[in-house]
Protein backbone atom coordinates (compact mmCIF):
# COMPACT_ATOMS: atom_id res chain seq x y z
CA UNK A 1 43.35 -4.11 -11.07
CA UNK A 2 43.02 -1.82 -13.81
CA UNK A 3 39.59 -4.35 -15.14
CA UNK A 4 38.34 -4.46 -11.65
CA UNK A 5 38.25 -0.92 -10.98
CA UNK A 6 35.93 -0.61 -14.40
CA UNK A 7 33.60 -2.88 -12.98
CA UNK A 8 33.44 -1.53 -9.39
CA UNK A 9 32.88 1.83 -10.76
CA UNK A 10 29.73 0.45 -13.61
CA UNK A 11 28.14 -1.62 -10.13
CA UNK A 12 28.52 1.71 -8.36
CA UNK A 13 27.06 3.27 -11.21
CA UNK A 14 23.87 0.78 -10.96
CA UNK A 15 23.79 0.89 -7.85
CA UNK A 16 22.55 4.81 -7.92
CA UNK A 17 20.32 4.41 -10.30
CA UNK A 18 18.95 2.15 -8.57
CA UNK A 19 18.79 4.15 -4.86
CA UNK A 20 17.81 7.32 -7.01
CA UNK A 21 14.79 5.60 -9.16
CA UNK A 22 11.38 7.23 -7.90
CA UNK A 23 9.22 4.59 -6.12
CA UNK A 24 6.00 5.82 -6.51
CA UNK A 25 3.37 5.63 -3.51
CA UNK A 26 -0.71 5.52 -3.95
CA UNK A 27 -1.89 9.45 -3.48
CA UNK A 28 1.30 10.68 -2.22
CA UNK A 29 4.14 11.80 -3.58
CA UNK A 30 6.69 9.48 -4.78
CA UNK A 31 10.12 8.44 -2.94
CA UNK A 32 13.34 7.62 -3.60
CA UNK A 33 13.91 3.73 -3.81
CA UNK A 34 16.58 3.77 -1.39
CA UNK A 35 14.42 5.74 0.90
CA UNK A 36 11.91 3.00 0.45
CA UNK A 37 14.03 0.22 1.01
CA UNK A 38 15.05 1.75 4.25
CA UNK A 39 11.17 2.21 5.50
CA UNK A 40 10.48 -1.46 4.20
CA UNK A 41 14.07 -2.51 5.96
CA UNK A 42 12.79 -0.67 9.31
CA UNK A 43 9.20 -2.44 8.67
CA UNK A 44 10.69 -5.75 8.12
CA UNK A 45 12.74 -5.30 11.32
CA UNK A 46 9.69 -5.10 13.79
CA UNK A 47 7.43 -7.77 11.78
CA UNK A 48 9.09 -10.21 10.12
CA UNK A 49 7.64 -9.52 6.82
CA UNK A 50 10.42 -9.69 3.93
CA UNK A 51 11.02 -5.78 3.12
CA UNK A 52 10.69 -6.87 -0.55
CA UNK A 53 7.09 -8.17 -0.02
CA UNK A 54 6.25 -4.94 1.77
CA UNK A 55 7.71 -2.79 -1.37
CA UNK A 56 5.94 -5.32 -3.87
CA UNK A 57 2.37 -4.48 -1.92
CA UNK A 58 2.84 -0.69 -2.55
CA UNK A 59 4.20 -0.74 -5.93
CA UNK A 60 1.23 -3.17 -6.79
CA UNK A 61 -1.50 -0.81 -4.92
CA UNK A 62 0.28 2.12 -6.45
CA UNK A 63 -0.13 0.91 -9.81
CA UNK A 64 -3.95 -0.12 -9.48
CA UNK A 65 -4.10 3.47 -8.46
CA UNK A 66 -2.85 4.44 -11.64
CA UNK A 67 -5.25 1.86 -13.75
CA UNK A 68 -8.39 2.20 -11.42
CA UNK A 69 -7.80 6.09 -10.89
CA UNK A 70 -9.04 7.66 -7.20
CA UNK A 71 -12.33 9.26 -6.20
CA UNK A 72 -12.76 12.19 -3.82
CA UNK A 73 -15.91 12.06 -1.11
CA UNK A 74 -18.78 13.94 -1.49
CA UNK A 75 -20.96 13.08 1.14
CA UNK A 76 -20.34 11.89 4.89
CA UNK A 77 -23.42 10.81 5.66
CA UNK A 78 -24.19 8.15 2.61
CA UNK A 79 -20.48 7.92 1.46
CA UNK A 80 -21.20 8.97 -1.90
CA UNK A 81 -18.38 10.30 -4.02
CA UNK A 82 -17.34 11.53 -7.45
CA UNK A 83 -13.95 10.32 -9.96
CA UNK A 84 -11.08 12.62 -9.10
CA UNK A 85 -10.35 12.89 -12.46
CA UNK A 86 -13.26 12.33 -14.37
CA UNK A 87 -16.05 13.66 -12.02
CA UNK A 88 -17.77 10.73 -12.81
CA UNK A 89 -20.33 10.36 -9.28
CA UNK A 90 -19.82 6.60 -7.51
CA UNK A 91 -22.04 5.75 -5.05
CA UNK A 92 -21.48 4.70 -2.21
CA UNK A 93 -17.66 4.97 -2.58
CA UNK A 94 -17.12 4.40 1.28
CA UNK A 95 -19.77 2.18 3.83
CA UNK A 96 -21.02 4.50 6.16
CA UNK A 97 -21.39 5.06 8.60
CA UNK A 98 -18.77 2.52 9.21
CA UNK A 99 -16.00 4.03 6.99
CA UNK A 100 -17.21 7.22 6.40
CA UNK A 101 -17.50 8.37 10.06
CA UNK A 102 -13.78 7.18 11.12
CA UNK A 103 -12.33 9.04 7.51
CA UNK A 104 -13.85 12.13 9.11
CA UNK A 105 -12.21 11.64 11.68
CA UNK A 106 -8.87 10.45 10.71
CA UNK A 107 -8.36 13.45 8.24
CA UNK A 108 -9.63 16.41 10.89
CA UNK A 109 -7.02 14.93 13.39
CA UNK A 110 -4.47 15.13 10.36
CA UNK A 111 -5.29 18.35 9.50
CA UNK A 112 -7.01 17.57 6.11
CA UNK A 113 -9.79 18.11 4.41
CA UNK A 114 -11.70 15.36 3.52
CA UNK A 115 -13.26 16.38 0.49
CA UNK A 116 -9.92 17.31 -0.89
CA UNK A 117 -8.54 13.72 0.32
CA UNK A 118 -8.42 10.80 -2.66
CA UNK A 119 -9.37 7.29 -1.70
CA UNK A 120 -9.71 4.27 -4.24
CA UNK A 121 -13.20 4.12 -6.01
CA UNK A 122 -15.12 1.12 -5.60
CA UNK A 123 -15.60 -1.36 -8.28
CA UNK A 124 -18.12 0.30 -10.08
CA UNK A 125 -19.87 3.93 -10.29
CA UNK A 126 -23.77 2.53 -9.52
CA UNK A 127 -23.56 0.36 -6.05
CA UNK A 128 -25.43 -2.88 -6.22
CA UNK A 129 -25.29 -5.85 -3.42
CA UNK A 130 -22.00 -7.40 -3.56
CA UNK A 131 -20.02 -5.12 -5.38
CA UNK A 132 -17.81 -4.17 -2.67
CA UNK A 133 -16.85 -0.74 -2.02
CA UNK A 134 -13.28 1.65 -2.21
CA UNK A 135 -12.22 4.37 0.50
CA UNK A 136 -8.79 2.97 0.83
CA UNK A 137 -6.52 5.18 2.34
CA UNK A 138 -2.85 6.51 1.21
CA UNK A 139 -0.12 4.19 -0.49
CA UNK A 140 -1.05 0.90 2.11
CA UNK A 141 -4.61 1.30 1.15
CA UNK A 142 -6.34 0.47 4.05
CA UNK A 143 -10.06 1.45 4.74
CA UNK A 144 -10.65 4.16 7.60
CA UNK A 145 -12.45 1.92 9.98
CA UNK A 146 -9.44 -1.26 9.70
CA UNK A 147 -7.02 2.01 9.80
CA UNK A 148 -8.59 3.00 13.11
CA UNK A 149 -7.82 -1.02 14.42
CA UNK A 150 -4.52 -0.72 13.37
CA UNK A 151 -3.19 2.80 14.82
CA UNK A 152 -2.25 2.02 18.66
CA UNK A 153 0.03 -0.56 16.94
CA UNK A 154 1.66 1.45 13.93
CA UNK A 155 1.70 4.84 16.33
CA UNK A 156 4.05 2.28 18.57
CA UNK A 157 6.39 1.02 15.78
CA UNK A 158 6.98 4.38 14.39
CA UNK A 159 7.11 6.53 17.73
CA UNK A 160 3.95 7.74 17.75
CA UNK A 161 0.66 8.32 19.29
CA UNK A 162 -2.32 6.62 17.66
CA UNK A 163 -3.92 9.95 16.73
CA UNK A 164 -1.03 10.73 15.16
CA UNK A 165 -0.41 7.91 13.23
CA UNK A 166 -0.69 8.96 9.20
CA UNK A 167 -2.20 6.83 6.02
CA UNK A 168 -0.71 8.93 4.04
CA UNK A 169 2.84 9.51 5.62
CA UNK A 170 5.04 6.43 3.44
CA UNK A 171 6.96 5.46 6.61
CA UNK A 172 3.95 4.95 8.59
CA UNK A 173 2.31 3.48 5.60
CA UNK A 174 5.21 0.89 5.48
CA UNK A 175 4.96 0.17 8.36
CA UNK A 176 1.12 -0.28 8.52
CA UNK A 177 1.32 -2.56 5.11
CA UNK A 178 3.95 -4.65 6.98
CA UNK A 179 2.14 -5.24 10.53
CA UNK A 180 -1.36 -6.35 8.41
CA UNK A 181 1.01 -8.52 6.08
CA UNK A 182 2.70 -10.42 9.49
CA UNK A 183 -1.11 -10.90 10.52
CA UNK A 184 -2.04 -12.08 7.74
CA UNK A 185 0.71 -14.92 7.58
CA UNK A 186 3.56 -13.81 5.40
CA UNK A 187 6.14 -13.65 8.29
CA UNK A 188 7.43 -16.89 8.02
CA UNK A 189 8.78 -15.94 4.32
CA UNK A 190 7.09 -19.34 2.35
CA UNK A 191 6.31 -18.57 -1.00
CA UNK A 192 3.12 -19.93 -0.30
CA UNK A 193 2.43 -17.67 2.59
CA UNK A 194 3.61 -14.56 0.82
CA UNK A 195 1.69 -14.75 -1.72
CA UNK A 196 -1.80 -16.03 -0.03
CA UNK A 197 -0.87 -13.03 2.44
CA UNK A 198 -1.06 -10.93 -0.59
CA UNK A 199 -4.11 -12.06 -1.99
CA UNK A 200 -5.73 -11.80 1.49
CA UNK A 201 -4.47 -8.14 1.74
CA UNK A 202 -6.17 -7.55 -1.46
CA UNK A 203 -9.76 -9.45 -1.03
CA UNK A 204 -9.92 -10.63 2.58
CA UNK A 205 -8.64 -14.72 1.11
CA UNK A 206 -6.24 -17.05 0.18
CA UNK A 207 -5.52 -17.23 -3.60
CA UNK A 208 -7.78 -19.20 -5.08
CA UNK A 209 -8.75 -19.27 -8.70
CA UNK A 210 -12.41 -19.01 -9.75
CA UNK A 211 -12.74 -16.32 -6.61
CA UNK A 212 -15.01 -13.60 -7.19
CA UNK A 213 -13.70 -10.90 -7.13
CA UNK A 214 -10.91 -12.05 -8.43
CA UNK A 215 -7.43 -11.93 -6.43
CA UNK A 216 -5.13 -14.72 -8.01
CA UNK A 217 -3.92 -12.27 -10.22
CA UNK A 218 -3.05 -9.75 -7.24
CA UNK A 219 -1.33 -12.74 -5.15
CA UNK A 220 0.89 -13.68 -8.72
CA UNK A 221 1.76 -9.84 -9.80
CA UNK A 222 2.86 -9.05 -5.84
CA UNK A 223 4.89 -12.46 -6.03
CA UNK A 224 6.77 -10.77 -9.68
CA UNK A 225 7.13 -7.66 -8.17
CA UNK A 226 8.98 -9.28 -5.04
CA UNK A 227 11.10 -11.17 -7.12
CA UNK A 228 12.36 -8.33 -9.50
CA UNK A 229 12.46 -5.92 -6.48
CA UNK A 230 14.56 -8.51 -4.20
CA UNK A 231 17.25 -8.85 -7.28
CA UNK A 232 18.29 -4.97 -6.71
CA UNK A 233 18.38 -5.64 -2.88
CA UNK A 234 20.74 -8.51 -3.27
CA UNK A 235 22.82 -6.35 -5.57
CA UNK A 236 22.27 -3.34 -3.63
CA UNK A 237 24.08 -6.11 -0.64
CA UNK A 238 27.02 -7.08 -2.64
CA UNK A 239 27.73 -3.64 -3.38
């Protein structure tokens, strides 16, 4: 009795840490992971999508925040922008109209201001045909105009209108990141279809190596992260 009460008490132990560790979100502030697991649990309730995929997608977007960095808007009409950090000026950091008009938009709703708003930079400061662009949006990262597609159905899952619906709130943003990731395939929980669903969250395709731009890497990490992050759930069960 006297052994099993040790070991009760060091799993109880873990098992704080592990609720109390900050799970950090893409330009927001950070969580509790036992806050998080109840968003992703709540997600994974309404889609299907495994609550550890959904967590894996925003710790991997949160951490190519943290490599990539952010940039801040300058201009609504060509969608021109500058480094949060570095000032350094990226063109064409949203497509506008198409994105630029609806992040307008979104953030006046919202109640922010969009210049003061980060969004990912695109791949690279001087825009050339084919190199993409950034303006994602919040810890689920998506782009204003696939945000605007999206809000009827996450304003429904999380009790609210459209309008209201938030990028940057993390329960909507769960809940966002988990709808696109059913669409997308992941909902019937292969490995196969997790991780293509992750690479096709990341570049718009299945993993396939070779791809340019790149997104086998994305599709592997996400699959790591899952892994890792579904060992504390399990424990987190058997506690």
């Amino acid at each position: 009795e006297k052994t099993y009460q040790t070991v009760l008490a060091e799993r109880q132990a873990r098992a704080a840490q592990i609720r109390a560790a900050l799970f950090r979100l893409r330009d927001t502030e950070g969580i509790q992971f036992g806050q998080a697991l109840e968003y992703a649990n709540g997600a994974s309730a309404k889609t299907g999508v495994r609550a550890a995929l959904i967590l894996a997608i925003l710790t991997q977007e949160s951490d190519l925040g943290k490599n990539q960095g952010s940039c801040l808007l300058s201009s609504l009409d060509t969608g021109d922008g500058v480094g949060k950090n570095t000032g350094t000026i990226f063109e064409q950091v949203m497509k506008a109209p198409r994105d630029s008009v609806p992040f307008g938009d979104i953030t006046k709703r919202l109640g922010r201001d969009w210049k003061l708003t980060p969004v990912s930079c695109p791949p690279g400061a001087k825009y050339v045909v084919g190199r993409g662009f950034g303006g994602g949006m919040g810890p689920s990262q998506f782009i204003p105009s696939t945000w605007e597609l999206f809000k009827t159905r996450i304003g429904q899952a999380v009790g609210v209108s459209a309008n209201q619906a938030d990028p940057w709130n993390p329960a909507h943003s769960f809940v966002a990141t988990a709808i696109y990731l059913s669409d997308l395939g992941a909902s019937s929980g292969s490995y196969t279809a997790e991780r293509n669903s992750a690479c096709k969250y990341y570049s718009g395709a299945s993993c396939q190596p070779g791809r340019k731009p790149s997104n086998v890497f994305y599709g592997d990490q996400v699959m790591a992260k899952a892994e890792e992050i579904q060992g504390n759930i399990d424990f987190l069960k058997g506690i």
